[in-house]
C-alpha atoms as a PDB file:
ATOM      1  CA  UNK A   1       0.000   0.000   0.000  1.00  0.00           C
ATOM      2  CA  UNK A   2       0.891   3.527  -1.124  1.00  0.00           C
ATOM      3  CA  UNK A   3       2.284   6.055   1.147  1.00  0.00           C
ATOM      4  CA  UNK A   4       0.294   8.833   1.916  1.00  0.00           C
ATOM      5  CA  UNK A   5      -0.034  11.352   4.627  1.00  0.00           C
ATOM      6  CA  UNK A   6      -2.871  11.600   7.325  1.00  0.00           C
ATOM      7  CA  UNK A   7      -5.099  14.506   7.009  1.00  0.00           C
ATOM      8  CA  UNK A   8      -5.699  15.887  10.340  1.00  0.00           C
ATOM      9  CA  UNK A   9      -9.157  15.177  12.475  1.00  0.00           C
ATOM     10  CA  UNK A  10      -8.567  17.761  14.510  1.00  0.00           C
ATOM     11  CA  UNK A  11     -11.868  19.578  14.582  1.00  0.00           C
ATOM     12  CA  UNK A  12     -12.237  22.934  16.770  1.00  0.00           C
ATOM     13  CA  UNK A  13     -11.271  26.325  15.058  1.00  0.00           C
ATOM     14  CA  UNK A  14      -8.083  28.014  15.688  1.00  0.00           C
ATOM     15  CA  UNK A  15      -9.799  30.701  18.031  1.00  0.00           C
ATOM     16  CA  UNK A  16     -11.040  27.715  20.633  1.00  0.00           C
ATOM     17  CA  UNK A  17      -7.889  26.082  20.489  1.00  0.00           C
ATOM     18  CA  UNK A  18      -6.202  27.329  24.362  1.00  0.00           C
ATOM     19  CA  UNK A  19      -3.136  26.052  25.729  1.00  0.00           C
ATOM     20  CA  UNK A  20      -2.767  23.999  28.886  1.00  0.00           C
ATOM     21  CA  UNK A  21      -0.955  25.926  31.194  1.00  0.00           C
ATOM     22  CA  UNK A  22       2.516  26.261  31.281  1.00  0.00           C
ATOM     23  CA  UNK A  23       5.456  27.169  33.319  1.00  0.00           C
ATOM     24  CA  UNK A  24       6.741  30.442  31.688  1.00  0.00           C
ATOM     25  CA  UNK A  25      10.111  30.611  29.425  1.00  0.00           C
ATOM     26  CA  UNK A  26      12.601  32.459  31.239  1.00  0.00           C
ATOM     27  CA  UNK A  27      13.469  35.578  28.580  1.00  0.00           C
ATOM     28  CA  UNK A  28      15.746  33.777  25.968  1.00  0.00           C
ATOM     29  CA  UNK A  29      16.315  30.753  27.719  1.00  0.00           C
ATOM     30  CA  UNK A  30      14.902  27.365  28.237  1.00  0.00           C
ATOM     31  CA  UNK A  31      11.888  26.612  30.544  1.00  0.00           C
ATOM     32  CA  UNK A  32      12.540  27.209  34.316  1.00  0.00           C
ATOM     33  CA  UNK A  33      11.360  23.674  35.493  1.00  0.00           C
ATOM     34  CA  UNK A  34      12.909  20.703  34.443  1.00  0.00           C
ATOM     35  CA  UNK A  35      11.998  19.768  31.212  1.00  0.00           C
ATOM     36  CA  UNK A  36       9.822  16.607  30.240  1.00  0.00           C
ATOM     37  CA  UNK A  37       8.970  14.743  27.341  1.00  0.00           C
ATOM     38  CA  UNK A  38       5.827  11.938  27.510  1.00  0.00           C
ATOM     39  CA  UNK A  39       5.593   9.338  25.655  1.00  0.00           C
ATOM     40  CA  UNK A  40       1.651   8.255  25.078  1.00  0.00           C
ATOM     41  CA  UNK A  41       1.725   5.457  22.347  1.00  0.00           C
ATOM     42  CA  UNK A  42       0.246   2.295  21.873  1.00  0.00           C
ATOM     43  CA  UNK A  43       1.252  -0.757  19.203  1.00  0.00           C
ATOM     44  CA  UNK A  44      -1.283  -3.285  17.862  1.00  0.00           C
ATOM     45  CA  UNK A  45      -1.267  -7.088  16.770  1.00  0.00           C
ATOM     46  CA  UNK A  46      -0.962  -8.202  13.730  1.00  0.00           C
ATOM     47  CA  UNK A  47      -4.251  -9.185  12.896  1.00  0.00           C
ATOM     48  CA  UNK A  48      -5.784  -5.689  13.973  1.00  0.00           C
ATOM     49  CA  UNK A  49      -7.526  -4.123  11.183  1.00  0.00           C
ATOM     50  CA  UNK A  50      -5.159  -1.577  10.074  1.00  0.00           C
ATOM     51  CA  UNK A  51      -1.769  -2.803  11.601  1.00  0.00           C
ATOM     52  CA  UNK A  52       0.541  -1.567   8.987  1.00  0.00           C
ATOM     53  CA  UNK A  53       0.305   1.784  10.423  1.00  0.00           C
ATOM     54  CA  UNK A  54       0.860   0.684  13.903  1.00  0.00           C
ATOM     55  CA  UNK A  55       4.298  -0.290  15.534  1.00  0.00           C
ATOM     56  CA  UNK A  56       4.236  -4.101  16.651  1.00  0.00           C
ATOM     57  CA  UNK A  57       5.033  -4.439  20.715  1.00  0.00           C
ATOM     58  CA  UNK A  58       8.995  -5.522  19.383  1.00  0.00           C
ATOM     59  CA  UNK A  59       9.148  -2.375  17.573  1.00  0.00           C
ATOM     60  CA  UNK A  60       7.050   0.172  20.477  1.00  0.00           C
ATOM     61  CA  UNK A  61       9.991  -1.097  22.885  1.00  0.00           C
ATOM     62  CA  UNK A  62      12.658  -0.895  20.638  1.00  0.00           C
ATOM     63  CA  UNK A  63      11.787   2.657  19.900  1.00  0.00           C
ATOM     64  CA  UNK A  64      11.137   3.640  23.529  1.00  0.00           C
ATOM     65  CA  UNK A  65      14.658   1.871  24.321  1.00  0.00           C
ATOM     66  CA  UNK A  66      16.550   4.124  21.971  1.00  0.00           C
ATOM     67  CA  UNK A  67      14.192   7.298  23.103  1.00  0.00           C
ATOM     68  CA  UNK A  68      15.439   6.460  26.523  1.00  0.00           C
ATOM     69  CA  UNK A  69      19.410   6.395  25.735  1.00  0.00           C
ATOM     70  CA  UNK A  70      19.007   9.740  24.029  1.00  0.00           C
ATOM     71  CA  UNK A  71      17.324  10.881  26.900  1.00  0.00           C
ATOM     72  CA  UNK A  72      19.907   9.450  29.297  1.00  0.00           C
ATOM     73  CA  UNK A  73      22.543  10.850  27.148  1.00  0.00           C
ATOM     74  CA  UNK A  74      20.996  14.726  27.295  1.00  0.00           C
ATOM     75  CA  UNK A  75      21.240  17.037  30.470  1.00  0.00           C
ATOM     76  CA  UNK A  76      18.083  18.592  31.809  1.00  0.00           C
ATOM     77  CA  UNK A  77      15.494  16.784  30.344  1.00  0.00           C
ATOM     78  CA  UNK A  78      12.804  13.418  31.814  1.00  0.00           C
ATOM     79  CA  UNK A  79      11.099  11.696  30.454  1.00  0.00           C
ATOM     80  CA  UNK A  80       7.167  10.046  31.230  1.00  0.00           C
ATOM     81  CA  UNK A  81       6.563   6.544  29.386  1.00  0.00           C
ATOM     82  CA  UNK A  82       2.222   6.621  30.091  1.00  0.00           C
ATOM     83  CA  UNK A  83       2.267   3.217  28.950  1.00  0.00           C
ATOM     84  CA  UNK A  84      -1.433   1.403  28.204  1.00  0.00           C
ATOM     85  CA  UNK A  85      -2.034  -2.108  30.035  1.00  0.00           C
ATOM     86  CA  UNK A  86      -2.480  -5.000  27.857  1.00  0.00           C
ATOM     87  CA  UNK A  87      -1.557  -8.539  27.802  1.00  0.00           C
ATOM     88  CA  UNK A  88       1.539  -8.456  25.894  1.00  0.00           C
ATOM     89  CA  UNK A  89       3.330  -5.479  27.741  1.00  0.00           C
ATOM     90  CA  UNK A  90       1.924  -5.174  31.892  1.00  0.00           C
ATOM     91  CA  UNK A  91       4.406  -2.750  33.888  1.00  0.00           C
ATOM     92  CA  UNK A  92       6.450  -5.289  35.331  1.00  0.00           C
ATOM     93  CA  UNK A  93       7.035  -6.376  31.463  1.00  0.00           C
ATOM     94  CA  UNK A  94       8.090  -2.974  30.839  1.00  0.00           C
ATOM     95  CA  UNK A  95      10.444  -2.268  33.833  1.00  0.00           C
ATOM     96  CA  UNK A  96      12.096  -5.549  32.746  1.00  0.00           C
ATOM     97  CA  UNK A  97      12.825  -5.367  28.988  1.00  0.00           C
ATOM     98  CA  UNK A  98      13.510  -1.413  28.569  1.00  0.00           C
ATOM     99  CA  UNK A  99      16.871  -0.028  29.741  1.00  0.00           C
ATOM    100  CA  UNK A 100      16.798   1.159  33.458  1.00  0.00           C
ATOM    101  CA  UNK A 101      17.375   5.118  34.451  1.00  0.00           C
ATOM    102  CA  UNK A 102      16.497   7.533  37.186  1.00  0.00           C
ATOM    103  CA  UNK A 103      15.717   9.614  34.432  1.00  0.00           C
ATOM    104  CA  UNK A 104      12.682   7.836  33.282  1.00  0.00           C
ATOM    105  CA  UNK A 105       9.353   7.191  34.734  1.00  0.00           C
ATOM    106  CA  UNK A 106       6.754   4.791  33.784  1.00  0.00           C
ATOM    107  CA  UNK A 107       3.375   4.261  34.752  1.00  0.00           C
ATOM    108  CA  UNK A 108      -0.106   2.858  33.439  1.00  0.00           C
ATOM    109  CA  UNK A 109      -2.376   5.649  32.965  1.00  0.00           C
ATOM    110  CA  UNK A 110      -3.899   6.348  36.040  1.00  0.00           C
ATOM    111  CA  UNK A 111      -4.617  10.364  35.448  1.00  0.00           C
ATOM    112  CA  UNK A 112      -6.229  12.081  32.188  1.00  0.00           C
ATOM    113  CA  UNK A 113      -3.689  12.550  29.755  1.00  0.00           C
ATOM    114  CA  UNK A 114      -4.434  16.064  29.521  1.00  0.00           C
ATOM    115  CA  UNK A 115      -2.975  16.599  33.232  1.00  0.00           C
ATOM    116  CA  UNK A 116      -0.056  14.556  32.409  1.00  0.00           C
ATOM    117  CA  UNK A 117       0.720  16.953  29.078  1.00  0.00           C
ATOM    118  CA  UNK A 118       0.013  19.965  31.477  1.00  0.00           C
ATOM    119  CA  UNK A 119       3.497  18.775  33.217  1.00  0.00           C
ATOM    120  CA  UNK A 120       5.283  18.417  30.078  1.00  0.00           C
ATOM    121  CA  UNK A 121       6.957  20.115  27.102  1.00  0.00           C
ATOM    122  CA  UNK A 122       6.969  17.380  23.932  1.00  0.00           C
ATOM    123  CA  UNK A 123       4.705  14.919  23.054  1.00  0.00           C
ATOM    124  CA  UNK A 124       6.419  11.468  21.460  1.00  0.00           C
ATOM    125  CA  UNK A 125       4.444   9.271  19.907  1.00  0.00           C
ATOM    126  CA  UNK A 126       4.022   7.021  16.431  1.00  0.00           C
ATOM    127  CA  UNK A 127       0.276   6.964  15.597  1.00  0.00           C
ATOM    128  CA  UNK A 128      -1.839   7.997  18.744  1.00  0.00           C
ATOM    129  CA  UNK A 129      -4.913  10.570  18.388  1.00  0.00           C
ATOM    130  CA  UNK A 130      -2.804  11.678  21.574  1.00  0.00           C
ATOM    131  CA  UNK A 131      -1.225  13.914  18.587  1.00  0.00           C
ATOM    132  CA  UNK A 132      -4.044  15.791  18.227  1.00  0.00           C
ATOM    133  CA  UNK A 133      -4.484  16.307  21.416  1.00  0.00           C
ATOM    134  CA  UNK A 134      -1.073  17.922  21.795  1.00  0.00           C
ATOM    135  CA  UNK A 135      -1.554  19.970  19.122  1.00  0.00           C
ATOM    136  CA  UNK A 136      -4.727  21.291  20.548  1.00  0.00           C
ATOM    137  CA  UNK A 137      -2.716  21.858  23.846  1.00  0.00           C
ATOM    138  CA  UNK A 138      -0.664  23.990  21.913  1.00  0.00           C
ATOM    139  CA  UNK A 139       2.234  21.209  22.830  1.00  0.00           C
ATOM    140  CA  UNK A 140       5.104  20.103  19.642  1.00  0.00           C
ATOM    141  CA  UNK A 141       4.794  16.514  18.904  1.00  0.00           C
ATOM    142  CA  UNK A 142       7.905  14.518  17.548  1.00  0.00           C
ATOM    143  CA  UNK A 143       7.003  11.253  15.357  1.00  0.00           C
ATOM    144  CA  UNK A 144       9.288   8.711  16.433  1.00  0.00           C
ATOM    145  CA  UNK A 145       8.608   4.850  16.970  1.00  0.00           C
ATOM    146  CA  UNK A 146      10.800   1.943  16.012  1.00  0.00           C
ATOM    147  CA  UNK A 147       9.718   1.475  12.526  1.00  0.00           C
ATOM    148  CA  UNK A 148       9.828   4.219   9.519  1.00  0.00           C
ATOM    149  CA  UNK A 149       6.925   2.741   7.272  1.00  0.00           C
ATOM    150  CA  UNK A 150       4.426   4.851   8.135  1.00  0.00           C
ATOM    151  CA  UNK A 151       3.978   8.544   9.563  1.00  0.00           C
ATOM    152  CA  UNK A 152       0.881   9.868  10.751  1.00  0.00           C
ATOM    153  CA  UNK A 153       1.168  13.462   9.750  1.00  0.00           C
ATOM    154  CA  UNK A 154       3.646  15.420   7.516  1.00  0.00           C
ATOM    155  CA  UNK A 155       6.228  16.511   9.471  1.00  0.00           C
ATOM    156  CA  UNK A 156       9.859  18.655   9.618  1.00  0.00           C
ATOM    157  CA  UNK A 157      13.170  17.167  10.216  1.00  0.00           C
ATOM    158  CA  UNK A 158      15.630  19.855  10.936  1.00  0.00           C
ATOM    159  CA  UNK A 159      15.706  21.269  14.480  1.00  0.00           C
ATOM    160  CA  UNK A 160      13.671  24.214  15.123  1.00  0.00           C
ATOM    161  CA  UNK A 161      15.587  27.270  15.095  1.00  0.00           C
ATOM    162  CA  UNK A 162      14.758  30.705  17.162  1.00  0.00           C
ATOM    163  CA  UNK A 163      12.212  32.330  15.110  1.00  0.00           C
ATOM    164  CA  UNK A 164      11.618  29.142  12.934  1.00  0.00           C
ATOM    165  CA  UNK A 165       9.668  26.489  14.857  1.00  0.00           C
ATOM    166  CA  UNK A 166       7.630  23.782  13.769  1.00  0.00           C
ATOM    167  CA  UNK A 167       4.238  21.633  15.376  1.00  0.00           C
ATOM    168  CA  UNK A 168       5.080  18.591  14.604  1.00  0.00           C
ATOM    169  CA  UNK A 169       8.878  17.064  13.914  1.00  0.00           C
ATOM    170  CA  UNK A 170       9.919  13.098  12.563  1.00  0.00           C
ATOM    171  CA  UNK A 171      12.762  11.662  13.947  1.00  0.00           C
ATOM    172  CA  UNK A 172      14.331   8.351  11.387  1.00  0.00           C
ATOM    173  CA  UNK A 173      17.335   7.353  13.645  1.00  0.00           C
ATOM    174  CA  UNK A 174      18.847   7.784  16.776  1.00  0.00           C
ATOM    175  CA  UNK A 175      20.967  10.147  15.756  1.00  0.00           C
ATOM    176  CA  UNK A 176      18.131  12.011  14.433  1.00  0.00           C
ATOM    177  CA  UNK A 177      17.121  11.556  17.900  1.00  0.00           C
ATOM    178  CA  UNK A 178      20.238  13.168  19.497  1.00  0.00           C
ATOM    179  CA  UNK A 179      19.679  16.052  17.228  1.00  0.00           C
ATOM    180  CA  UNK A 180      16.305  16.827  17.781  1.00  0.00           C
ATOM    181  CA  UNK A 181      15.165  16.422  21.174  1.00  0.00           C
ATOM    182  CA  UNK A 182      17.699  19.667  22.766  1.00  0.00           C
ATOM    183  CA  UNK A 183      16.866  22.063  19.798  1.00  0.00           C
ATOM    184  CA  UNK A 184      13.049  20.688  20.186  1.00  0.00           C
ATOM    185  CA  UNK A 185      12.694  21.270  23.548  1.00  0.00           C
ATOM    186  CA  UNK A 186      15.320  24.772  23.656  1.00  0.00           C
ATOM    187  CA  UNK A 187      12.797  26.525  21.423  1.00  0.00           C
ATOM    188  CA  UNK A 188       9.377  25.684  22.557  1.00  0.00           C
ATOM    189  CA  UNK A 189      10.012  24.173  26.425  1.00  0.00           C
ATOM    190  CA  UNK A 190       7.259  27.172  28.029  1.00  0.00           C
ATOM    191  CA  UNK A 191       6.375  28.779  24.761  1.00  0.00           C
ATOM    192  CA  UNK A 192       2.680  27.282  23.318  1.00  0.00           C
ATOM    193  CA  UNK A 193       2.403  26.501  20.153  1.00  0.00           C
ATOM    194  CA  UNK A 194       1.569  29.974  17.747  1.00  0.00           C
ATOM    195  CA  UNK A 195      -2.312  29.778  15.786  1.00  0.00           C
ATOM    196  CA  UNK A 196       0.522  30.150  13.071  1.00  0.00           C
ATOM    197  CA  UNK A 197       1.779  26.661  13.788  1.00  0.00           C
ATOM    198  CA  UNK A 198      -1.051  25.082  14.384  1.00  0.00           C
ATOM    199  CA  UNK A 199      -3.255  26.462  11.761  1.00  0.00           C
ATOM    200  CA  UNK A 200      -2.308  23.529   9.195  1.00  0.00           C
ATOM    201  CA  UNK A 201      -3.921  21.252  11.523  1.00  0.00           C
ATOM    202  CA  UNK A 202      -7.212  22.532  12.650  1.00  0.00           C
ATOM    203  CA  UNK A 203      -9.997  23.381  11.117  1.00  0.00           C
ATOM    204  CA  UNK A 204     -10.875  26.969  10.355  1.00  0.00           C
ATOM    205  CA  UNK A 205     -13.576  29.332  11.860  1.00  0.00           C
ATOM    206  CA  UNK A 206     -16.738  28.606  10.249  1.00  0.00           C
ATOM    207  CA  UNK A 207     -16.299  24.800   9.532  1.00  0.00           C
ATOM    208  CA  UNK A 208     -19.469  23.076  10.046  1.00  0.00           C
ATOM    209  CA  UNK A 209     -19.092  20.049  13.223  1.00  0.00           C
ATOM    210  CA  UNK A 210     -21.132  17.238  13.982  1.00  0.00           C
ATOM    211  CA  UNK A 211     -24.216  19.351  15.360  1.00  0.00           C
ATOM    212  CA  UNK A 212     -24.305  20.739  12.077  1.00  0.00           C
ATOM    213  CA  UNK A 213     -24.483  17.645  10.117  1.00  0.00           C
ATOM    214  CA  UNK A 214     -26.908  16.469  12.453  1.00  0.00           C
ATOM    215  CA  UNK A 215     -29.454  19.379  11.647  1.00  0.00           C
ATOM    216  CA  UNK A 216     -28.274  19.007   8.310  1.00  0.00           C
ATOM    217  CA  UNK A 217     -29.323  15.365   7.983  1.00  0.00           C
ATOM    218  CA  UNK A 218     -32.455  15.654   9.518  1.00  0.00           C
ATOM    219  CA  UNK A 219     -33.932  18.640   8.084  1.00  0.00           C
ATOM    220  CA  UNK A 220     -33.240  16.606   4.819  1.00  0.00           C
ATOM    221  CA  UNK A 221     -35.347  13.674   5.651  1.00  0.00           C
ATOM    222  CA  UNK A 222     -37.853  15.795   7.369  1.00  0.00           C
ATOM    223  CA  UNK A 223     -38.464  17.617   3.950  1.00  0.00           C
ATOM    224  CA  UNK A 224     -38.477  14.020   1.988  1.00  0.00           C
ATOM    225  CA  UNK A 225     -41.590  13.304   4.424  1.00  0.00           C
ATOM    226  CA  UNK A 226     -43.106  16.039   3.676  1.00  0.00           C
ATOM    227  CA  UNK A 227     -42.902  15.665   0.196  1.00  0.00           C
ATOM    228  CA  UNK A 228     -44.198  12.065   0.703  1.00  0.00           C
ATOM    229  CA  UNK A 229     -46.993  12.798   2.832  1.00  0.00           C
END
């Protein structure tokens, strides 16, 4: 199957779109708090409908291992694995096949995820609608997992730069990795996301929702009743 990039779902204008709150960027530097990436992924089996554009479990941990030696490698910076319970992977799996580090935190989701992105400054994840989310939190997502066949969004792969920052960057290799994360989290780490950069991935003012369909739709049949009667 072809290639071809994921049009956003992401639904509410730019104007409704607000930020979860943040600690503030001290004045050309980095965030005062420590800075945190989550990870909030997931990975399917193979017989799931659409598993080509999921990681398998072998390739979710590989990618989280090599997430966490660039992480362990990199000063000032944690990082949150919310991990999802299932049969294959339970947290005791998860503390025993990933690398250990003080650095790193994981836990089953046991709070909404939008309190857990409230405490952090990048979103990681592969194919999640937890990407959406970010991007509605005003948050920068980077698209890493341990496979490269598929990519849920089109995304940048040079560093932000100050003045020149991105939504949503793709990492191909740990080195990638290595280059990414510091500039990634330098630039945006207490500075939301602009309506500029997120305007390629809402919808604009004006776009009808599901309410509107729903009128739509039944003011249609109501008329065709009409007519019938």
């Amino acid at each position: 199957m072809a290639w071809r990039p994921r049009v956003s779902m992401a639904r509410a204008a730019i104007g409704s779109v607000a930020a979860v709150p943040v600690a503030p960027a001290a004045a050309g530097g980095p965030s005062p708090r420590p800075r945190r990436i989550i990870v909030a992924d997931t990975y399917a089996a193979f017989w799931f409908t659409h598993s080509w554009a999921f990681q398998t479990s072998d390739e979710y941990l590989d990618g989280l291992a090599e997430l966490i030696h660039a992480v362990e490698a990199l000063p000032d910076m944690t990082l949150l694995i919310r991990a999802k319970a299932k049969h294959e992977l339970d947290l005791a799996a998860y503390r025993k096949l990933l690398p250990a580090s003080a650095k790193v935190e994981i836990k089953i989701r046991d709070v909404p995820f939008r309190d857990d992105l409230a405490a952090s400054d990048l979103l990681v994840a592969f194919r999640s609608t937890t990407i959406e989310e970010a991007l509605h939190a005003r948050r920068p997502v980077l698209l890493w997992g341990g496979t490269a066949r598929y990519r849920y969004l089109p995304a940048r792969s040079e560093p932000p730069r100050p003045g020149d920052r991105g939504a949503l960057y793709a990492a191909a290799s740990a080195a990638d990795l290595a280059r990414l994360l510091p500039a990634i989290l330098d630039q945006h780490a207490g500075r939301p996301l602009s309506d500029a950069e997120i305007a390629p991935h809402v919808w604009p003012n004006g776009t009808p929702g599901i309410a509107d369909l729903a009128r739509q739709m039944l003011s249609v049949r109501t008329g065709a009743m009409r007519r019938a009667a």
